[in-house]
Protein backbone atom coordinates (compact mmCIF):
# COMPACT_ATOMS: atom_id res chain seq x y z
CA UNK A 1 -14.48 29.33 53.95
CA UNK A 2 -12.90 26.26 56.21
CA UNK A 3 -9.78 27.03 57.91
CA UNK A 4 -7.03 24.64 56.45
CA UNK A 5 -5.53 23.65 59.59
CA UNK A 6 -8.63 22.72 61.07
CA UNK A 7 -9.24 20.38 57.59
CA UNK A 8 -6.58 18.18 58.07
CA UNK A 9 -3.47 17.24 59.73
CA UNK A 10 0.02 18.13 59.51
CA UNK A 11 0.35 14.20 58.64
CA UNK A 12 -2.44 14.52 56.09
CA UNK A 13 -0.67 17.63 54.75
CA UNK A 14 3.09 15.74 54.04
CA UNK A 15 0.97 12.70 52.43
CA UNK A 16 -1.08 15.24 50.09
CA UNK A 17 2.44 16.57 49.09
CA UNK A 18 3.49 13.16 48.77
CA UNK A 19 0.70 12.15 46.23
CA UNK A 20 0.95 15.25 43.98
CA UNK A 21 4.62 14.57 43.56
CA UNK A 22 4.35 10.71 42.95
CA UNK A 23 1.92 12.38 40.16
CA UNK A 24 4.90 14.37 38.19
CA UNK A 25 6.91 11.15 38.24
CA UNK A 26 4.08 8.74 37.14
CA UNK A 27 4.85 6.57 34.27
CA UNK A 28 2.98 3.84 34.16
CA UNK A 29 -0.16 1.51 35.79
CA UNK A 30 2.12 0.48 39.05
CA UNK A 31 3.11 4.12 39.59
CA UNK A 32 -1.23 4.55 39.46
CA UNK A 33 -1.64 2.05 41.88
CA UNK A 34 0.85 3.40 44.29
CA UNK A 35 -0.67 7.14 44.16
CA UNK A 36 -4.33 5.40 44.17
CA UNK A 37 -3.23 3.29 47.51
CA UNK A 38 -1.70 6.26 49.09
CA UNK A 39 -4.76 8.55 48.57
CA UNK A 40 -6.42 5.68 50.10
CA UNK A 41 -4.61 6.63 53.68
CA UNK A 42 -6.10 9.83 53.22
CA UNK A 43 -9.42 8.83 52.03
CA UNK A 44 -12.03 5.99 53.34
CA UNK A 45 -12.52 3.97 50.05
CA UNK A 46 -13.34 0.36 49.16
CA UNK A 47 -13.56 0.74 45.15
CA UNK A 48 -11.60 2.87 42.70
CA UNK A 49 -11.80 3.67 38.92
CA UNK A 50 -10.22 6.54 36.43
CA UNK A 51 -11.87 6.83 33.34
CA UNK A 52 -10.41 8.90 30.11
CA UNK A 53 -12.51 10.17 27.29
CA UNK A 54 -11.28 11.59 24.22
CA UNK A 55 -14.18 14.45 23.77
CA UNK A 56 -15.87 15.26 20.25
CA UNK A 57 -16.77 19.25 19.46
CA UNK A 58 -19.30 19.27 21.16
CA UNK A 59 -18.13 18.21 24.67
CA UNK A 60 -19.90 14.69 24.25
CA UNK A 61 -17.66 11.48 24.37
CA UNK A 62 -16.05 9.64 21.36
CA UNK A 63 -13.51 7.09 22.54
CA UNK A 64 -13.78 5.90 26.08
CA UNK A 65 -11.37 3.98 28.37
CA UNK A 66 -11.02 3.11 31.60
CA UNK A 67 -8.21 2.66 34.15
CA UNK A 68 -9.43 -0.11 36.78
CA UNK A 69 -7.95 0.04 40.10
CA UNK A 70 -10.51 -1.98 42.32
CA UNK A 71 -13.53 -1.93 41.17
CA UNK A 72 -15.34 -5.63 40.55
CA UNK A 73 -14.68 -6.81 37.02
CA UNK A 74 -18.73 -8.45 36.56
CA UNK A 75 -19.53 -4.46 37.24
CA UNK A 76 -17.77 -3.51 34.88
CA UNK A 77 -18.52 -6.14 32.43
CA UNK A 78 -22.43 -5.73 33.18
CA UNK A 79 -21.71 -1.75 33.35
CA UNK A 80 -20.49 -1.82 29.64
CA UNK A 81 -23.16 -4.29 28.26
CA UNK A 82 -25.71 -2.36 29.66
CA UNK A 83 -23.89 1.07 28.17
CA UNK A 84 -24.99 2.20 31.63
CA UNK A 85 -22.41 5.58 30.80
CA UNK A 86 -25.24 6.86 29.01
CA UNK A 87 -27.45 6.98 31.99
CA UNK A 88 -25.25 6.95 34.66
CA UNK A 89 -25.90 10.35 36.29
CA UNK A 90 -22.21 10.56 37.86
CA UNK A 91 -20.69 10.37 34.18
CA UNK A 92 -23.01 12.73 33.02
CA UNK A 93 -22.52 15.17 35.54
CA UNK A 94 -18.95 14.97 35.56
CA UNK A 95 -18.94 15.15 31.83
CA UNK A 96 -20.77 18.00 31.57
CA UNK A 97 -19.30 20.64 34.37
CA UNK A 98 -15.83 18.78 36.33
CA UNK A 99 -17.17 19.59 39.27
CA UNK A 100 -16.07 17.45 42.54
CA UNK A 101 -19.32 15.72 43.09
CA UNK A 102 -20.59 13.39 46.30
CA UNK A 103 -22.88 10.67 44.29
CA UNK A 104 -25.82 11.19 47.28
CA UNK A 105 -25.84 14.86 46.18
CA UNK A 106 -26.00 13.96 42.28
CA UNK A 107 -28.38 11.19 42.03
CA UNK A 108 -31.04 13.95 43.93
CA UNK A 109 -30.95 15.66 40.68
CA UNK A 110 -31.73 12.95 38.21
CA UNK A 111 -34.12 10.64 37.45
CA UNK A 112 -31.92 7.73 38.26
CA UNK A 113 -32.58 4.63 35.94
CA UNK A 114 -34.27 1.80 38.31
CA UNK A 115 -31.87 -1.23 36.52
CA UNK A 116 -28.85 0.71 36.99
CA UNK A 117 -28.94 1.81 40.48
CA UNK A 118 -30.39 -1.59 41.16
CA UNK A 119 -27.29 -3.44 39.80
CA UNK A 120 -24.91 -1.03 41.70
CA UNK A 121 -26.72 -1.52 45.11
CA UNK A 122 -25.96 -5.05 44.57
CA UNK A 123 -22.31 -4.88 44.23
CA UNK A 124 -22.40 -1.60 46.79
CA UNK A 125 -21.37 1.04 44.38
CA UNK A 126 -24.18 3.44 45.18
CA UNK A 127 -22.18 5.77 47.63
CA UNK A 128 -18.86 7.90 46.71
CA UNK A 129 -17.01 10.77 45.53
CA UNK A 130 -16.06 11.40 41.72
CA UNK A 131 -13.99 14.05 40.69
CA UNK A 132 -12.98 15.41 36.83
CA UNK A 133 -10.96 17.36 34.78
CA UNK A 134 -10.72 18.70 31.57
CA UNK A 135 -7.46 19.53 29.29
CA UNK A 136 -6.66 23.43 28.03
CA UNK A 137 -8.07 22.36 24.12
CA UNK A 138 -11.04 20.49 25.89
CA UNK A 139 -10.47 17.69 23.65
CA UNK A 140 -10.19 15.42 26.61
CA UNK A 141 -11.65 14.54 29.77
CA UNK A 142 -11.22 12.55 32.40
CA UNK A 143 -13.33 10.76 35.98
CA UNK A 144 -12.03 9.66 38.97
CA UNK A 145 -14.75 7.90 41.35
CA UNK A 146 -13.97 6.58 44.71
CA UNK A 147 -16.71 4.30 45.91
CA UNK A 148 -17.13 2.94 49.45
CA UNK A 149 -18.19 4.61 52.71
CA UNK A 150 -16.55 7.30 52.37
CA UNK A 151 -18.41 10.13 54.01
CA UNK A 152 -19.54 13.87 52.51
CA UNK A 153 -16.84 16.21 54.14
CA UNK A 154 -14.92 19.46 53.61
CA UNK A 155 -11.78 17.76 54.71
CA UNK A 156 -12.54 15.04 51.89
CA UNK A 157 -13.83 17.79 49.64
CA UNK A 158 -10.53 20.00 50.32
CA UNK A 159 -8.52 16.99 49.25
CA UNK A 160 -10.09 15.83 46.52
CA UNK A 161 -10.02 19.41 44.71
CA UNK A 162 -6.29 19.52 45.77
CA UNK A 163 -5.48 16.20 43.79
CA UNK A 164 -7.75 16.56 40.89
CA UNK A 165 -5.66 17.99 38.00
CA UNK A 166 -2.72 16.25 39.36
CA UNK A 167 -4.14 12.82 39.06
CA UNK A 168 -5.61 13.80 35.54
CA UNK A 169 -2.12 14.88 34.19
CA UNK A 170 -0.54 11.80 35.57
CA UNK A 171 -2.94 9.17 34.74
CA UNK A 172 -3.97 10.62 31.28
CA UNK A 173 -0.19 10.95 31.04
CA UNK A 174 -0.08 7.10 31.73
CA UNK A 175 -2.60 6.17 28.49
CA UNK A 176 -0.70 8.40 26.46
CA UNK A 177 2.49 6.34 27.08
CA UNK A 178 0.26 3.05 26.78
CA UNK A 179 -0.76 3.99 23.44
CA UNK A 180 1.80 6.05 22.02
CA UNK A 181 -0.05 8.90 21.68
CA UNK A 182 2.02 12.03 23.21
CA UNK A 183 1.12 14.56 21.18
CA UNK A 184 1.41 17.34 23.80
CA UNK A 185 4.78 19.41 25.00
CA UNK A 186 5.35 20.90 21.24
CA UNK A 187 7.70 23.74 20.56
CA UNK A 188 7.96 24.83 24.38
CA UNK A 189 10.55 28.07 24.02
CA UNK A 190 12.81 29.05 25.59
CA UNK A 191 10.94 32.37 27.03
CA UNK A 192 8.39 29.79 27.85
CA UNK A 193 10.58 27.95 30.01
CA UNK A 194 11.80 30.83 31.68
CA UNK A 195 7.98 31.57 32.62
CA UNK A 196 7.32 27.83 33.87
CA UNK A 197 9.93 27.44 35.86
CA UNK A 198 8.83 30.99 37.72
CA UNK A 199 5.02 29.52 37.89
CA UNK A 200 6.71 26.60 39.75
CA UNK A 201 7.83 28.98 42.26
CA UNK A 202 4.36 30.42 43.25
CA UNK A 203 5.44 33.82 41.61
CA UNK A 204 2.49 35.60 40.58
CA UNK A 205 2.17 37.13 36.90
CA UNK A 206 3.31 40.34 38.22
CA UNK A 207 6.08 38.83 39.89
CA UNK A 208 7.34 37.09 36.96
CA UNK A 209 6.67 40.00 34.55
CA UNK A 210 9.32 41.97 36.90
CA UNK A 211 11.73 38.99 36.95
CA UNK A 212 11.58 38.94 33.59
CA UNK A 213 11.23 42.57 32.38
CA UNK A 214 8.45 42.28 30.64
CA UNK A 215 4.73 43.30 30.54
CA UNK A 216 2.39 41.24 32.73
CA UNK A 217 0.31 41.24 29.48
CA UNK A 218 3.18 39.08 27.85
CA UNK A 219 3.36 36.83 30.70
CA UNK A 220 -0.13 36.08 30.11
CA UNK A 221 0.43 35.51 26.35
CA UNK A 222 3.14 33.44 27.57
CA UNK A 223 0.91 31.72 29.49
CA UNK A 224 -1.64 30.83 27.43
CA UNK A 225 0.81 29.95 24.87
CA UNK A 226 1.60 26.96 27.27
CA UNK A 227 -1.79 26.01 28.30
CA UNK A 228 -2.50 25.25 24.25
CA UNK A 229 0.97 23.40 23.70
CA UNK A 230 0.48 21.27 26.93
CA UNK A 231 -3.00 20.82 27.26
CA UNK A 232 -3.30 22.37 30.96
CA UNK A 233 -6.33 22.87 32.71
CA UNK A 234 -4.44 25.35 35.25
CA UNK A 235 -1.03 26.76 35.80
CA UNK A 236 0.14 23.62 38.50
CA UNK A 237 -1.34 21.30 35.54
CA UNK A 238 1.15 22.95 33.03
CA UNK A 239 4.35 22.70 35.43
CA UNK A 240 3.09 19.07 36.22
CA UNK A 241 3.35 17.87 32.75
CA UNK A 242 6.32 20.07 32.46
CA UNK A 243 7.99 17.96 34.96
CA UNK A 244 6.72 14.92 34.46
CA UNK A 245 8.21 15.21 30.57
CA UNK A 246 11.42 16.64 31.08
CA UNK A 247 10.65 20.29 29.70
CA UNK A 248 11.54 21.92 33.20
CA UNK A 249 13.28 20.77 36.24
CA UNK A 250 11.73 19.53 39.21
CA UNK A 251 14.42 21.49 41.63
C-alpha cells in the first residue's frame, strides 16, 4: 500500500479534484475535451480515445462507438477495416474484467496478432494505459486508452483508478445526450434522495442509517435501489450522475 502523499502532489491533488468535478458538469464533446486536456497535465500522453459499448447478455459487445480525442484518423480507419477489436488484446481485456491495465503488461499475456501490432508500431500506439468501467445492469461498458510514453507507475496507476468511473459517467453521459437515449434516473424517491445526498457527504451506511432512523439494512436496499435506477458502478458513480442530471444538488 503507497502512501498518498508520497503519490502525488498537493498540485496534482487540486487538479484531480478539478477533473472529477468538470465530470458532474459534462455535457457535451467540448466539455470531453477539456477534462481529456486537463488529465493530460496530470498524465504524459500523446494519443487519446473513449470507446462505449452497449453489452449483449452475455458480456460480449453489440453496438460499438467511439469518442476520438487524438488519436490518428487512418488508425482508426485501418483499425475498423481490419475489425482489429476482435483481436486487440487491450479491448479484450478490458472487456472482459475493467481492470486498469498498462498495455506492456497485457500484450505478455496474449498471443498478439503480428498485422495488428505491426500497424500500431507504425503509427506508435503500442505503449499506454487503458482503463474501463462497467454500469450497475452491466448492459454497458466503456474504454479509455491513453497512448504515448507514458510510463508504468503507482502515481499514474493511483490516478487513473481515481478518474475511472467519473470519466465513464460523464462521457457515456455525453452519447446519451448525442443520441437521445437517457433512459437512466427513473423514479428516484424521495427517501432515495435523502440517502444520496448523505453518500455525497462520505457518511458511511451506518452513519446514514442513524441520520435517518432507519436500519442499515434499508440503507442498503436503498442503495441498491439507486444503483439499478441509475446504472452506477459504485456509490461516487451514483451521486455523479445524480449531479450531473439534476436529481441532487451539488452543494
Amino acid at each position: 500500500m503507497h502512501n498518498i502523499k508520497k503519490l502525488i502532489s498537493k498540485r496534482d491533488a487540486i487538479t484531480l479534484l478539478e477533473i472529477i468535478n468538470d465530470c458532474f458538469s459534462c455535457a457535451n464533446t467540448l466539455d470531453a475535451h477539456n477534462i481529456i486536456n486537463k488529465t493530460n497535465t496530470l498524465l504524459d500522453f500523446n494519443n487519446a480515445l473513449f470507446g462505449q459499448a452497449i453489452l449483449n447478455i452475455d458480456g460480449s459487445i453489440n453496438i460499438y462507438d467511439i469518442m476520438n480525442f487524438s488519436y490518428p484518423e487512418e488508425w482508426l480507419n485501418i483499425y475498423r477495416g481490419s475489425y482489429f477489436h476482435n483481436i486487440d488484446p487491450i479491448v479484450l481485456e478490458n472487456y472482459s474484467n475493467y481492470k486498469l491495465q498498462y498495455w506492456a503488461d497485457t500484450y505478455k499475456k496474449y498471443r498478439v496478432d503480428k498485422k495488428f501490432i505491426h500497424m500500431a508500431e507504425e503509427f506508435n500506439l503500442t505503449n499506454g494505459y487503458s482503463c474501463g468501467a462497467r454500469n450497475h445492469s452491466k448492459s454497458e461498458g466503456s474504454l479509455l486508452s491513453l497512448a504515448g510514453d507514458i510510463l508504468k507507475h503507482p502515481r499514474n496507476d493511483y490516478i487513473l483508478n481515481s478518474l475511472s468511473s467519473h470519466l465513464h459517467v460523464a462521457f457515456s453521459n455525453v452519447f446519451r445526450k448525442q443520441y437521445k437515449n437517457a433512459t437512466f434516473v427513473n423514479h428516484i424517491s424521495v427517501r432515495e434522495k435523502e440517502v444520496l445526498n448523505w453518500v455525497k457527504f462520505g457518511k458511511s451506511t451506518w452513519e446514514i442509517s442513524k441520520i435517518l432512523n432507519i436500519s442499515e439494512r434499508t440503507v442498503k436496499y436503498h442503495m441498491g435501489n439507486i444503483m439499478g435506477k441509475l446504472d452506477a458502478v459504485s456509490r461516487s458513480h451514483a451521486v455523479a450522475i445524480a449531479i450531473s442530471n439534476g436529481v441532487i444538488d451539488f452543494a
